[in-house]
Each structure stands twice: as C-alpha cells, then as structure tokens.
C-alpha atoms as a PDB file:
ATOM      1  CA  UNK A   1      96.204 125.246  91.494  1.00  0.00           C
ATOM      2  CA  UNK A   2      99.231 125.374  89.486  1.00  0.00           C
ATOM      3  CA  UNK A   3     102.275 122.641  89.886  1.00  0.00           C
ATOM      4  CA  UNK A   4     105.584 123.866  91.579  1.00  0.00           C
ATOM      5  CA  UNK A   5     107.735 125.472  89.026  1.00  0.00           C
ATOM      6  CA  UNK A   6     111.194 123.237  90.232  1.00  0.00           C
ATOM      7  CA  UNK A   7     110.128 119.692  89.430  1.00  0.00           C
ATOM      8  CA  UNK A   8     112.235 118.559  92.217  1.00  0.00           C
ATOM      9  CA  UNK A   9     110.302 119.201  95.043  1.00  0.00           C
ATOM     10  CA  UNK A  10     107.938 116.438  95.281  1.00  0.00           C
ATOM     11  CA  UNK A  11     105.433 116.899  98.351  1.00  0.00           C
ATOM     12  CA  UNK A  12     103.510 114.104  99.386  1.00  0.00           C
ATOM     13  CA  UNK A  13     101.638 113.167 102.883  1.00  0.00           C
ATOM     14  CA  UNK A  14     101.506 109.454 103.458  1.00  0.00           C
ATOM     15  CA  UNK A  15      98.049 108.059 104.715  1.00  0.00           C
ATOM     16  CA  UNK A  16      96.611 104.256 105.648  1.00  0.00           C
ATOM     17  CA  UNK A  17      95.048 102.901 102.171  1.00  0.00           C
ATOM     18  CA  UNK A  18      92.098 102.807 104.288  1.00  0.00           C
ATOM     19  CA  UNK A  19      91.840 106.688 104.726  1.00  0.00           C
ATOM     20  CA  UNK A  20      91.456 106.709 101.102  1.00  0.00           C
ATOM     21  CA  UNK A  21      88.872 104.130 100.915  1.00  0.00           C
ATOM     22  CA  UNK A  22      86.670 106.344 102.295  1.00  0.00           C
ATOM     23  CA  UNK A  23      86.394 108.634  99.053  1.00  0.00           C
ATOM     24  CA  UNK A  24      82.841 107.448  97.152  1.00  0.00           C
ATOM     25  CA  UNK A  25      85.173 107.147  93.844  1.00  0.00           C
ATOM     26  CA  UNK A  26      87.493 104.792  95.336  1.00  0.00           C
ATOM     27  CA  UNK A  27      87.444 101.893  92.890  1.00  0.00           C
ATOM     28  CA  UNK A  28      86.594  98.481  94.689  1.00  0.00           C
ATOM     29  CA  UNK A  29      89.291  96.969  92.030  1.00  0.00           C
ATOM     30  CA  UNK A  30      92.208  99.835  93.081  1.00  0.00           C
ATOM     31  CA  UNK A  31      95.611  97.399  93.327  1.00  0.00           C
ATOM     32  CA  UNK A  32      96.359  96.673  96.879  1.00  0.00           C
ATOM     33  CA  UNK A  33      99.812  97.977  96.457  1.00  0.00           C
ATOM     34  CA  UNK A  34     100.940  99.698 100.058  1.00  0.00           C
ATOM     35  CA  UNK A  35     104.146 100.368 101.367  1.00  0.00           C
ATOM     36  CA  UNK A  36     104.478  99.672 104.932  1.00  0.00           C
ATOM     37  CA  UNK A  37     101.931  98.951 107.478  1.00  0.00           C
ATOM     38  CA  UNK A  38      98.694  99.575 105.205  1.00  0.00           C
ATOM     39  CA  UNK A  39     101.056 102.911 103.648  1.00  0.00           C
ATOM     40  CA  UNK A  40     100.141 105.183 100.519  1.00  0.00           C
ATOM     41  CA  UNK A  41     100.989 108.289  99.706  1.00  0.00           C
ATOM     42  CA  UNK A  42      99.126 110.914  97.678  1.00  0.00           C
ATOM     43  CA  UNK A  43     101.291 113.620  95.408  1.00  0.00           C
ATOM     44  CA  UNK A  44     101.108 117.339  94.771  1.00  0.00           C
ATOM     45  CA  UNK A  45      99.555 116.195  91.515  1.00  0.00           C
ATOM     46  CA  UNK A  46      97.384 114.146  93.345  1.00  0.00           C
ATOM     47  CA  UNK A  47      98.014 110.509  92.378  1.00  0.00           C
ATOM     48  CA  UNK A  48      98.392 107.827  94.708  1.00  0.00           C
ATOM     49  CA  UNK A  49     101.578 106.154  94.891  1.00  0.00           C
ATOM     50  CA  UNK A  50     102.887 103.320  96.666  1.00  0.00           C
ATOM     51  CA  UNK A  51     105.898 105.418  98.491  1.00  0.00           C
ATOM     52  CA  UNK A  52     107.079 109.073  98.339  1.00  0.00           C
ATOM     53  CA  UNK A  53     109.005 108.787  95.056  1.00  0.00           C
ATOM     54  CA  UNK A  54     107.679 110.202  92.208  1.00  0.00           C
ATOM     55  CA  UNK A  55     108.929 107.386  90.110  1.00  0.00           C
ATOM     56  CA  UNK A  56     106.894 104.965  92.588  1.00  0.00           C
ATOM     57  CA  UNK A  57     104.020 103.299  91.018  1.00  0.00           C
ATOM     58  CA  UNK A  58     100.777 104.956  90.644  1.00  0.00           C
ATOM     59  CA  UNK A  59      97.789 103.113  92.583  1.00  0.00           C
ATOM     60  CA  UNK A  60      94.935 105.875  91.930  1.00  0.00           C
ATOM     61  CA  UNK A  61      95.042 108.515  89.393  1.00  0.00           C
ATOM     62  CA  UNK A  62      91.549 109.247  88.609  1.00  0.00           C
ATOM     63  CA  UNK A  63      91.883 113.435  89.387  1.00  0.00           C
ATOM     64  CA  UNK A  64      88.627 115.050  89.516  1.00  0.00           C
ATOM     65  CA  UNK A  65      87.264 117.835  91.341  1.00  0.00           C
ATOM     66  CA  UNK A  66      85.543 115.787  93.865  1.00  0.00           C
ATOM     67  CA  UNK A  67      89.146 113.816  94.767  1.00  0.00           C
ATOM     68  CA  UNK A  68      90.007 117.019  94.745  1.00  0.00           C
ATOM     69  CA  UNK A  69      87.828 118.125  97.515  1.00  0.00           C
ATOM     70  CA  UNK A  70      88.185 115.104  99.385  1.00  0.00           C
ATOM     71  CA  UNK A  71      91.971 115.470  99.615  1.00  0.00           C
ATOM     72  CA  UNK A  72      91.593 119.059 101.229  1.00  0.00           C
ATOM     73  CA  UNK A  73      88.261 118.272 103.459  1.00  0.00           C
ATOM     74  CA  UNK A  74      89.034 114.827 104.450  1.00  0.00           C
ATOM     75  CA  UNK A  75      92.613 114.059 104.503  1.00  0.00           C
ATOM     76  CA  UNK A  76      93.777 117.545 105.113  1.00  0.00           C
ATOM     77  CA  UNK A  77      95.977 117.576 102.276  1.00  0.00           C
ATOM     78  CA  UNK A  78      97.513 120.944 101.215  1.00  0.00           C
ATOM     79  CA  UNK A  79      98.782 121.146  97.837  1.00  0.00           C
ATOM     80  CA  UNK A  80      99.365 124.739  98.774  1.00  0.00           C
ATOM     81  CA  UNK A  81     102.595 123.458 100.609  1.00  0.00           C
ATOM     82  CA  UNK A  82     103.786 122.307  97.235  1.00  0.00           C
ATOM     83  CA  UNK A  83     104.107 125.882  96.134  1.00  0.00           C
ATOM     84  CA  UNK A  84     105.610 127.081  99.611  1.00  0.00           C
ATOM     85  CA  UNK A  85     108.410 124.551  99.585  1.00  0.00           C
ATOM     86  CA  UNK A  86     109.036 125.410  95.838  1.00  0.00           C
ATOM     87  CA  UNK A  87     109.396 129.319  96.345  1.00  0.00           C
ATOM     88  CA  UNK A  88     111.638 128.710  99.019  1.00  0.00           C
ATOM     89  CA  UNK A  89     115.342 129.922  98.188  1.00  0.00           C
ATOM     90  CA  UNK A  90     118.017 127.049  97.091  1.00  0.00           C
ATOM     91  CA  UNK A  91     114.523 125.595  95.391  1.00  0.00           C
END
C-alpha cells in the first residue's frame, strides 16, 4: 500500500508490547522501551515506536511481509485508515 500523500497525518494504534510479542519475528533482544503501562505504538509505515510521534524512537522496524500480515490478522491494524484520514478535505 502506498504512504499518505500529506506527511502530516501520522496514524498509529497503540497496543501492550506484549501484543507484539506474539509475532514469531519479534526479536528476544527488541529494547524494552514502552510508554505507559506496557504502551507501544505501531505507524502507518509500520515501525514500532515508543509513543504516537513520528519523531518518537523506533523500537521495531524490521518490515516484511509477514509483520505485515500480522499487523492486519492479529492486531487489526488498518493502514488503509492512513489513506482515509489523508484524502479527507483540510488534509
């Protein structure tokens, strides 16, 4: 899927670090960086960051298909929403 054409609109869906554990690739030596209460949040680029900045540091960025798939079939992600917010008017 593309990447929203305003680089503004940054969506991200905050999950427990332990949600993302689950995924097979999740490396055993991944920094234990959270936010609150256990907190990550995973981009519309699909990186893991500690909080819903895009500035905020990256925890996981290891993008392949399979995180991919994981994102949508596990976590319920939608990236899709990424694109709906940006072709919104005043985006």
């Amino acid at each position: 899927m593309s990447k929203p054409d305003n680089p503004q609109i940054n969506y991200c869906k905050a999950y427990l670090l332990s949600q993302l554990a689950d995924y097979p690739g999740w490396p055993d030596d991944a920094p234990d960086q959270t936010g609150p209460a256990g907190v990550v949040f995973v981009h519309s680029d699909y990186q893991v960051r500690t909080g819903p900045e895009p500035d905020d540091p990256v925890i996981f960025a290891a993008l392949s298909a399979d995180w991919k798939t994981f994102c949508r079939d596990q976590l319920l992600f939608d990236q899709a929403r990424a694109e709906v917010l940006a072709e919104q008017p005043g985006n």
